[in-house]
C-alpha atoms as a PDB file:
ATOM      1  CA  UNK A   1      47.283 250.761  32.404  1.00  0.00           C
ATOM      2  CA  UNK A   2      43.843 250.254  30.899  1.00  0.00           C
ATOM      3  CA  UNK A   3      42.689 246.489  31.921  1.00  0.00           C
ATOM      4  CA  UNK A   4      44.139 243.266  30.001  1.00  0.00           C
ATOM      5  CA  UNK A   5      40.869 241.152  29.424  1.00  0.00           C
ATOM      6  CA  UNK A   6      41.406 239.450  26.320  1.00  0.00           C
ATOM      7  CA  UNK A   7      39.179 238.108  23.767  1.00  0.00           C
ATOM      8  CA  UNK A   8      39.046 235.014  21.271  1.00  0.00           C
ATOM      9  CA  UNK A   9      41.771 235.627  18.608  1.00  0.00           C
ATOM     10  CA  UNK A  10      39.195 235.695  15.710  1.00  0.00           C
ATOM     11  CA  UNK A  11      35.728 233.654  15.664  1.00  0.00           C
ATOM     12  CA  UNK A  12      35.756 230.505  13.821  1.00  0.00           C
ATOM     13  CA  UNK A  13      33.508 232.224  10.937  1.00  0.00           C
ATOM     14  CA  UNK A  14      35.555 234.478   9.616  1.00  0.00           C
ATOM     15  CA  UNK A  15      38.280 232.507   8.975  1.00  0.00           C
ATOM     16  CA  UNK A  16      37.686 231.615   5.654  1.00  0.00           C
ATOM     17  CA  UNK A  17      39.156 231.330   2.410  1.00  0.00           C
ATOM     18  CA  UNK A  18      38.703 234.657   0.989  1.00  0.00           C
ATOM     19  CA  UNK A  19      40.558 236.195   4.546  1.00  0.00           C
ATOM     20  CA  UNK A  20      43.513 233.881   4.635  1.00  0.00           C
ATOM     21  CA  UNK A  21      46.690 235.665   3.172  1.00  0.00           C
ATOM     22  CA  UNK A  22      47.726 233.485   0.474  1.00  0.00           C
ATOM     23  CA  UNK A  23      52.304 234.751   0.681  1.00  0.00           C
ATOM     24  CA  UNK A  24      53.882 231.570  -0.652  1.00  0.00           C
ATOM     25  CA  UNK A  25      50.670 229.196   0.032  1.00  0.00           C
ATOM     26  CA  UNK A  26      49.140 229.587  -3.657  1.00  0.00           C
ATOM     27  CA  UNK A  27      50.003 225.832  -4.373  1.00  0.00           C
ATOM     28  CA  UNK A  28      48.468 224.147  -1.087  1.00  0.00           C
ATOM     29  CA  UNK A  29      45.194 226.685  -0.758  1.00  0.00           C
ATOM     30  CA  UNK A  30      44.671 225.509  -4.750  1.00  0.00           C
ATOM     31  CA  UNK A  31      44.792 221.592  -3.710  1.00  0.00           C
ATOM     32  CA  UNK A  32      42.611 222.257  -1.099  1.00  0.00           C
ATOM     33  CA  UNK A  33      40.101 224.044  -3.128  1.00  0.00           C
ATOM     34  CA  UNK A  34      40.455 221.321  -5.808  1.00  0.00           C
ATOM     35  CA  UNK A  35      39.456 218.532  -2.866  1.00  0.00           C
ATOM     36  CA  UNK A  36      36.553 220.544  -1.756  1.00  0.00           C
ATOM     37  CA  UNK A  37      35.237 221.354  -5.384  1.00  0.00           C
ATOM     38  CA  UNK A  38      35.615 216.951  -6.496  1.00  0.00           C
ATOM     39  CA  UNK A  39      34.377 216.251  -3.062  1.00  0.00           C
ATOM     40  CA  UNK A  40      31.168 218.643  -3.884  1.00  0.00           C
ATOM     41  CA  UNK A  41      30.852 217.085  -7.662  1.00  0.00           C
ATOM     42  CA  UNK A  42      31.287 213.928  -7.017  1.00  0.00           C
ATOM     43  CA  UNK A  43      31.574 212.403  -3.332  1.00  0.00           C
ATOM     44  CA  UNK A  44      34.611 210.112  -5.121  1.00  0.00           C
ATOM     45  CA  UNK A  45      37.131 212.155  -4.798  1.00  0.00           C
ATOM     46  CA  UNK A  46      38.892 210.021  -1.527  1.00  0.00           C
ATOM     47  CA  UNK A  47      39.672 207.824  -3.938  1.00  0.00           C
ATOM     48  CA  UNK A  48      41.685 208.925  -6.332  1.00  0.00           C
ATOM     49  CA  UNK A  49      43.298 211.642  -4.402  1.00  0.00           C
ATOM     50  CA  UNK A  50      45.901 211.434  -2.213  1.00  0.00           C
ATOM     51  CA  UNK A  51      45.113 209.422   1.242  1.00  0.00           C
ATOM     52  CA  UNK A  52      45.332 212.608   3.552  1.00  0.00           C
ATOM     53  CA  UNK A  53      46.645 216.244   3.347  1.00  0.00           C
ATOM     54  CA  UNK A  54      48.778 216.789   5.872  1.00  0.00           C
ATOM     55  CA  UNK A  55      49.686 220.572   6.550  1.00  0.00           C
ATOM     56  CA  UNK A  56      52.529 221.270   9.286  1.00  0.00           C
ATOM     57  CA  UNK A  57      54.436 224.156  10.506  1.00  0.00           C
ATOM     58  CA  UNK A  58      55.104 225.600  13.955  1.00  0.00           C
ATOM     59  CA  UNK A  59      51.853 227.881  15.985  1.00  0.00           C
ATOM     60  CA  UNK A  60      50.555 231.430  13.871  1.00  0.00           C
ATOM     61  CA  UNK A  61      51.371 230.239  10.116  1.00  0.00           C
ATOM     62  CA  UNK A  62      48.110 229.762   9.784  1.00  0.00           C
ATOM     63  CA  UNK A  63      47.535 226.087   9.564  1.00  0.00           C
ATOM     64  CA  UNK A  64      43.999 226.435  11.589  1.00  0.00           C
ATOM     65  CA  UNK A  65      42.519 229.020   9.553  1.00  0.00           C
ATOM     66  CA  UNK A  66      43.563 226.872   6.107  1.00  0.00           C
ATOM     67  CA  UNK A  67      41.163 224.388   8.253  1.00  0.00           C
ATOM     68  CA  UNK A  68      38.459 226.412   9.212  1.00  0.00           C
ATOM     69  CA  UNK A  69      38.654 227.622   5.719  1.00  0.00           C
ATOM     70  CA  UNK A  70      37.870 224.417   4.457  1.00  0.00           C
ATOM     71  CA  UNK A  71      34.986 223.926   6.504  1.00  0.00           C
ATOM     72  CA  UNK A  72      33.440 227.192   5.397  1.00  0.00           C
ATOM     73  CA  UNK A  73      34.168 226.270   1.906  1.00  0.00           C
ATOM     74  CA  UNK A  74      32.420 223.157   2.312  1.00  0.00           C
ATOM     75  CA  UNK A  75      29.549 223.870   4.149  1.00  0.00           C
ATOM     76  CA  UNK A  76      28.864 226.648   2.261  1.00  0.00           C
ATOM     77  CA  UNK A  77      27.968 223.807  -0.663  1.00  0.00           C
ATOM     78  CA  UNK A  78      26.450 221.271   1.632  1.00  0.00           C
ATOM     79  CA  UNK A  79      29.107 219.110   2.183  1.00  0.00           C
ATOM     80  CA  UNK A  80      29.174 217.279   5.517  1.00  0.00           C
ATOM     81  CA  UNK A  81      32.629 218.758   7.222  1.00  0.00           C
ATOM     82  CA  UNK A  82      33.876 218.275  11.093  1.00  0.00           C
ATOM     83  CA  UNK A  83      36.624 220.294  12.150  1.00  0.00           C
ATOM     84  CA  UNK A  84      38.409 218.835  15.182  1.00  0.00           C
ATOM     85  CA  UNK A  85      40.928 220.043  17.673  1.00  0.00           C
ATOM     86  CA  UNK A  86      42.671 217.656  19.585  1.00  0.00           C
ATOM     87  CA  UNK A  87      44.479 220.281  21.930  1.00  0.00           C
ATOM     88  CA  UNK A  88      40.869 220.974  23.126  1.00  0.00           C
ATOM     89  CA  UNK A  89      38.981 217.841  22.859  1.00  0.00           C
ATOM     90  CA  UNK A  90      38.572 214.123  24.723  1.00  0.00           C
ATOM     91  CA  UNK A  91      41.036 212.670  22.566  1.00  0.00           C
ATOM     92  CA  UNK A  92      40.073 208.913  23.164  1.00  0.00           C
ATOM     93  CA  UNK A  93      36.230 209.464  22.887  1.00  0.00           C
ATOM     94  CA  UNK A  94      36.095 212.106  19.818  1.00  0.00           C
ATOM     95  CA  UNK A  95      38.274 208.924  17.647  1.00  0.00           C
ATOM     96  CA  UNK A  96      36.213 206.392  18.875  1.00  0.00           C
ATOM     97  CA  UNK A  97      33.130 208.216  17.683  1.00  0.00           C
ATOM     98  CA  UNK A  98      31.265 206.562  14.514  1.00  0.00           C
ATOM     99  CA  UNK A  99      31.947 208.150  11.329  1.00  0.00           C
ATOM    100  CA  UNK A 100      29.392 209.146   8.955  1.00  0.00           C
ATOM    101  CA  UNK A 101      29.853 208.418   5.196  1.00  0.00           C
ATOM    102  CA  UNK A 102      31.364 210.783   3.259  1.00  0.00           C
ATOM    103  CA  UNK A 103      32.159 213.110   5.815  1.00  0.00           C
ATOM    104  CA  UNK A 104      35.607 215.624   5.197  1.00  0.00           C
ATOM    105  CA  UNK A 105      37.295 215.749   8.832  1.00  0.00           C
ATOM    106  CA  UNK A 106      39.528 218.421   9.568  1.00  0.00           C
ATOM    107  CA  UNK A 107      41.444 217.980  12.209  1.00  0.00           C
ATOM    108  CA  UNK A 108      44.307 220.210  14.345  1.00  0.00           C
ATOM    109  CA  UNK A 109      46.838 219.903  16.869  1.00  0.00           C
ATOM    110  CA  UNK A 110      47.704 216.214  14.983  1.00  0.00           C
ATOM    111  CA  UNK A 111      51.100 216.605  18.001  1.00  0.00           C
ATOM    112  CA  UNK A 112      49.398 216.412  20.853  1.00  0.00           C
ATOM    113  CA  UNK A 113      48.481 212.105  20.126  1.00  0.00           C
ATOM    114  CA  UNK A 114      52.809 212.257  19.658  1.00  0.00           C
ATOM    115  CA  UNK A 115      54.207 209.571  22.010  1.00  0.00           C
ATOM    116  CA  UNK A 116      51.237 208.162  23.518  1.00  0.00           C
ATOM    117  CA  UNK A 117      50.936 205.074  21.874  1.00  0.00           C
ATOM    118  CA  UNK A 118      47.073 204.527  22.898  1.00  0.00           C
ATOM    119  CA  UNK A 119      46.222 207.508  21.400  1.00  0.00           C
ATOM    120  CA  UNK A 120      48.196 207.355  18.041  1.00  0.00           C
ATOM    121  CA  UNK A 121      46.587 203.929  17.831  1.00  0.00           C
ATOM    122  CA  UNK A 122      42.728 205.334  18.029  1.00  0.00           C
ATOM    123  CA  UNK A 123      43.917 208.280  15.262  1.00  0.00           C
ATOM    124  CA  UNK A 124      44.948 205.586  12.752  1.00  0.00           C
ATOM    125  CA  UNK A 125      41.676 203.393  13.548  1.00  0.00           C
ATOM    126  CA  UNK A 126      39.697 206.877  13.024  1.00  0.00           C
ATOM    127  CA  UNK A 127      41.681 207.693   9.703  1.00  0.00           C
ATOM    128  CA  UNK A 128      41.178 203.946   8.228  1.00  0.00           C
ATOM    129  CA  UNK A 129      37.241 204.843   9.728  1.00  0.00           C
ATOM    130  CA  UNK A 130      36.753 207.766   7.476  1.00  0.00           C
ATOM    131  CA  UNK A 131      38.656 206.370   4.481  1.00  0.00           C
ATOM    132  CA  UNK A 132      36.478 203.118   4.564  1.00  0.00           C
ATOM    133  CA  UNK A 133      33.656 205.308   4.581  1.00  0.00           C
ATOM    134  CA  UNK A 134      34.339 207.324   1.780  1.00  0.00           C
ATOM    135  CA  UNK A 135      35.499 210.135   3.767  1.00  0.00           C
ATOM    136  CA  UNK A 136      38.663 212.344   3.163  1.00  0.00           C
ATOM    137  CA  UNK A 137      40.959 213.857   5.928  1.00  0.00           C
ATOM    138  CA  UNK A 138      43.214 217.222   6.410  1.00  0.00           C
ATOM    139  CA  UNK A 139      45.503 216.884   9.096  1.00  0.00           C
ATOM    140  CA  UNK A 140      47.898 219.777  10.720  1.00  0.00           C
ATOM    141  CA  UNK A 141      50.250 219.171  12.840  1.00  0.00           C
ATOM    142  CA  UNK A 142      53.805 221.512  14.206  1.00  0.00           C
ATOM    143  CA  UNK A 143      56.620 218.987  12.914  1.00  0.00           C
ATOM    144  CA  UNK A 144      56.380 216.754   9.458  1.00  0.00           C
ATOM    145  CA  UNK A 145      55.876 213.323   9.723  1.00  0.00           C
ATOM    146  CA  UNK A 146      59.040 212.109  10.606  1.00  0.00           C
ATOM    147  CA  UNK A 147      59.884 214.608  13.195  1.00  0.00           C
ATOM    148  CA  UNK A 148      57.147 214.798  14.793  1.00  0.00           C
ATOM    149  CA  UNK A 149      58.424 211.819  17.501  1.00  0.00           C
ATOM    150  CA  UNK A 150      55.128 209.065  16.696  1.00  0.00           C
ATOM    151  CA  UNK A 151      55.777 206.028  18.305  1.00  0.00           C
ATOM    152  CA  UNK A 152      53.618 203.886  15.523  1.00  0.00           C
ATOM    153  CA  UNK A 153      55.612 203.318  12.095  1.00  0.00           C
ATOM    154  CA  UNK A 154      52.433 202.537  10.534  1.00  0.00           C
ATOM    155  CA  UNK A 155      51.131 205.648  11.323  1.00  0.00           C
ATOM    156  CA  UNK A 156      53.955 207.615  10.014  1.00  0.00           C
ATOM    157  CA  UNK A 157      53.833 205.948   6.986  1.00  0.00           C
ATOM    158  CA  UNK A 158      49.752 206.803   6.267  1.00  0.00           C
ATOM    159  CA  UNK A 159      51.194 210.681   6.847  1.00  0.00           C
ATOM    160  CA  UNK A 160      53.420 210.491   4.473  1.00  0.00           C
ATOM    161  CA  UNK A 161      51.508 208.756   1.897  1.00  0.00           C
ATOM    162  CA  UNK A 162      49.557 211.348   1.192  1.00  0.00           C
ATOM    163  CA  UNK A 163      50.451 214.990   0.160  1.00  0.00           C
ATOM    164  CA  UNK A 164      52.734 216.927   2.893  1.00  0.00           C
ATOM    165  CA  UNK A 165      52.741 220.536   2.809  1.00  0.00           C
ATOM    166  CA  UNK A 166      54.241 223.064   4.909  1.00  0.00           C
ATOM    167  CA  UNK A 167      52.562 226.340   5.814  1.00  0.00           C
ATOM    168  CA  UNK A 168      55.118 228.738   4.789  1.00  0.00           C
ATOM    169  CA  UNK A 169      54.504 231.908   7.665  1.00  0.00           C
ATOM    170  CA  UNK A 170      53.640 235.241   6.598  1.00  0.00           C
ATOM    171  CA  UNK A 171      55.812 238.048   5.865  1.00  0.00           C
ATOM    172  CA  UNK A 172      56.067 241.236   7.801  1.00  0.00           C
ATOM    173  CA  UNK A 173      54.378 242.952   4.731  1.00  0.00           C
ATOM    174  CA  UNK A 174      51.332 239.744   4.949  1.00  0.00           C
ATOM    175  CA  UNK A 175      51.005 240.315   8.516  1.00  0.00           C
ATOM    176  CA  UNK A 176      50.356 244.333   8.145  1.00  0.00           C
ATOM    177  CA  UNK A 177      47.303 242.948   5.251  1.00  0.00           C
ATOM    178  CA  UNK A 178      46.077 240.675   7.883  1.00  0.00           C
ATOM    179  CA  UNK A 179      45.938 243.036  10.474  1.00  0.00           C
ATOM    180  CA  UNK A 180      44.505 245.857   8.679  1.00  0.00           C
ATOM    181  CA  UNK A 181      41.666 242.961   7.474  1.00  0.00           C
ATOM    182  CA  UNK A 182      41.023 241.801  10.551  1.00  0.00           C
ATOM    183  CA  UNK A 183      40.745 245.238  11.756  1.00  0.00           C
ATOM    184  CA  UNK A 184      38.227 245.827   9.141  1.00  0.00           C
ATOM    185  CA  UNK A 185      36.167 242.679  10.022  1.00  0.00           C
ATOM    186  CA  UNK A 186      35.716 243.993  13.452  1.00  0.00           C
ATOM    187  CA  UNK A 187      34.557 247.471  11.744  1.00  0.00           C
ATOM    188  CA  UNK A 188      37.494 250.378  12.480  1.00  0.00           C
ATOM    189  CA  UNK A 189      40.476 250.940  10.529  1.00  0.00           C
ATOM    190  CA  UNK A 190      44.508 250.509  11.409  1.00  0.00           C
ATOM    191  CA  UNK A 191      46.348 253.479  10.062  1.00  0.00           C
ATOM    192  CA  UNK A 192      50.049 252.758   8.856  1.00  0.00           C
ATOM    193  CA  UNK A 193      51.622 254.017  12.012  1.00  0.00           C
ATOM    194  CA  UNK A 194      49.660 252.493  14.629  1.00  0.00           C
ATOM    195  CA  UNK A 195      50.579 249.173  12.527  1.00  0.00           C
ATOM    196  CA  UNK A 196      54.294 250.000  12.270  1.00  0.00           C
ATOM    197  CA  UNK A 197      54.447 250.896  16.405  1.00  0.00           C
ATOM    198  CA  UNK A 198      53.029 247.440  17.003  1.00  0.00           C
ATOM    199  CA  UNK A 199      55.170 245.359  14.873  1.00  0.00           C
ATOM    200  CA  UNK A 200      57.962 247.339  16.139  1.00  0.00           C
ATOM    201  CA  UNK A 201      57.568 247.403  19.474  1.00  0.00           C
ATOM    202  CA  UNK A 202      55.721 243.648  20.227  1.00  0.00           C
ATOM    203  CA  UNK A 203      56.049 240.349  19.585  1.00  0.00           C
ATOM    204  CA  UNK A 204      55.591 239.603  15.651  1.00  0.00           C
ATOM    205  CA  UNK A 205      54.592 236.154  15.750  1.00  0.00           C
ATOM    206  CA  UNK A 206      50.775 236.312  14.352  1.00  0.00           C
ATOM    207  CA  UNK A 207      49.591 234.689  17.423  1.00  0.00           C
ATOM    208  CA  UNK A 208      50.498 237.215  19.251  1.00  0.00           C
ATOM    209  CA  UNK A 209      50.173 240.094  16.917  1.00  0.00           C
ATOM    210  CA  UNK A 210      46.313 238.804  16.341  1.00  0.00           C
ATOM    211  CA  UNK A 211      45.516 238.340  20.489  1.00  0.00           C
ATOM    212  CA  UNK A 212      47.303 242.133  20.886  1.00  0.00           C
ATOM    213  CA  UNK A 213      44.795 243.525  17.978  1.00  0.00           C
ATOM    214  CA  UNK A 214      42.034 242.077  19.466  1.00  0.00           C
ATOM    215  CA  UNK A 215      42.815 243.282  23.745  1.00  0.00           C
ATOM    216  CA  UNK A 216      42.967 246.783  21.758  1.00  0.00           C
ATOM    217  CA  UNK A 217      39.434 246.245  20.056  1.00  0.00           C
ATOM    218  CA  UNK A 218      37.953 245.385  23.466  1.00  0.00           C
ATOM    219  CA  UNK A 219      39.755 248.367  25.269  1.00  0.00           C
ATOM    220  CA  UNK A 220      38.715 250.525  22.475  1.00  0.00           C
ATOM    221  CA  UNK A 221      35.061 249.581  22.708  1.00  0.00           C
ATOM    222  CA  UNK A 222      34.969 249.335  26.359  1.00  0.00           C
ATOM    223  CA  UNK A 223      36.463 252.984  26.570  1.00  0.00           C
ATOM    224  CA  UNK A 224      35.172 254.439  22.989  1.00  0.00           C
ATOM    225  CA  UNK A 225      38.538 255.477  21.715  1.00  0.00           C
ATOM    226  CA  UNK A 226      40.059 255.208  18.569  1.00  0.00           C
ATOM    227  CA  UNK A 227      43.217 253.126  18.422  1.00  0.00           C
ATOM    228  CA  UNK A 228      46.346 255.484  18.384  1.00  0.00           C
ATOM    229  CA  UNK A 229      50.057 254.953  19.302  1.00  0.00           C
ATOM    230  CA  UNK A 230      48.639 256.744  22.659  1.00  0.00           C
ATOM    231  CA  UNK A 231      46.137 254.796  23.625  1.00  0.00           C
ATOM    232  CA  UNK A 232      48.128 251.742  22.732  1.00  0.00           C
ATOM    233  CA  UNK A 233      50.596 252.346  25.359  1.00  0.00           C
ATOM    234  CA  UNK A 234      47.979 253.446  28.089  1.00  0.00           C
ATOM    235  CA  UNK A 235      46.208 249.741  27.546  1.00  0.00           C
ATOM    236  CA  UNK A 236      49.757 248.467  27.492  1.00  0.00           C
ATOM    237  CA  UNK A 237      51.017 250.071  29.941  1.00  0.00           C
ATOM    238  CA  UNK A 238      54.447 251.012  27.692  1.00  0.00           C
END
């Protein structure tokens, strides 16, 4: 068994926009164009559209990537944009944080504040921060509002005020495309049976599909091979 070092699913730079497999996500990647592209024109657009965009569905449907995406999208015209993890971050001391005006906050891992009273408390101060400040807000969280077990009623309700999507997962046939493309970012090429041998023989969830793809990049560069059924199951061990 060749060794099992693994590597950052995919750099936060090339998720983007133009990489993220649309499947049945046409009508939430369009609103969150539309926000960037008002927010670029005119600054305004917190306050006519809806109060936040909140995106949920459970881990590898891609909810962090729609994020990062917006990011790109934004700084790529200038626009001041934060993202913000709070599986990953001091909770308590990134919400206190001032806000700057106008500032588009993206923020993941909304769950993790669920049942902690202190903490859903700081996220609505932050929101009603940004807002005041002429700021806009994507959230994503596993569960919609409801569900998601918030102790704060007032916080579920600013959720749910604004536009609720869910992230509808990718298809077997969208997660061979996003393999092959990330494949193709990293500079070699996935032929169809090498793809077909991992989705039939791992698991397909894209979390894991993605972390597999890239343990096989690093084994492949550390021992320059090409990726092949083969070598799969040597770094595997299968």
């Amino acid at each position: 068994m060749i060794g099992q070092t693994l590597i950052p699913v995919q750099a936060e730079n090339e998720l983007t926009f133009s990489n993220f497999i649309v499947g049945e996500n046409g009508g939430l990647l369009k609103q969150l164009n539309d926000l960037v592209d008002a927010l670029i024109e005119t600054n305004e657009a917190a306050e006519t559209a809806p109060g936040i965009i909140y995106l949920w569905a459970e881990s590898g449907a891609g909810k962090t990537h729609l994020l990062h995406g917006v990011c790109d999208q934004a700084r790529t015209h200038n626009l001041p944009c934060q993202f913000l993890s709070l599986s990953d971050a001091d909770i308590e001391t990134v919400l206190n944080d001032q806000v700057a005006n106008g500032h588009l906050f993206c923020v993941d891992n909304l769950q993790v504040i669920t049942a902690a009273k202190n903490l859903e408390v700081a996220f609505l101060s932050f929101y009603e921060r940004v807002k005041s400040a002429g700021g806009y807000m994507i959230a994503a969280a596993r569960k919609p509002p409801g569900e998601s077990g918030f102790l704060l009623a007032d916080l579920v309700s600013r959720l749910r005020a604004g536009s609720v999507w869910r992230v509808s997962a990718m298809s077997d046939g969208d997660k061979h495309i996003a393999l092959q493309q990330r494949a193709e970012v990293r500079g070699f090429r996935l032929n169809d049976q090498v793809i077909d041998f991992v989705m039939s023989h791992f698991a397909r969830d894209t979390v894991s599909l993605f972390a597999l793809l890239d343990r096989l990049d690093r084994a492949s560069l550390a021992h320059q091979r090409k990726i092949t059924v083969p070598f799969i199951k040597e770094v595997i061990g299968a």
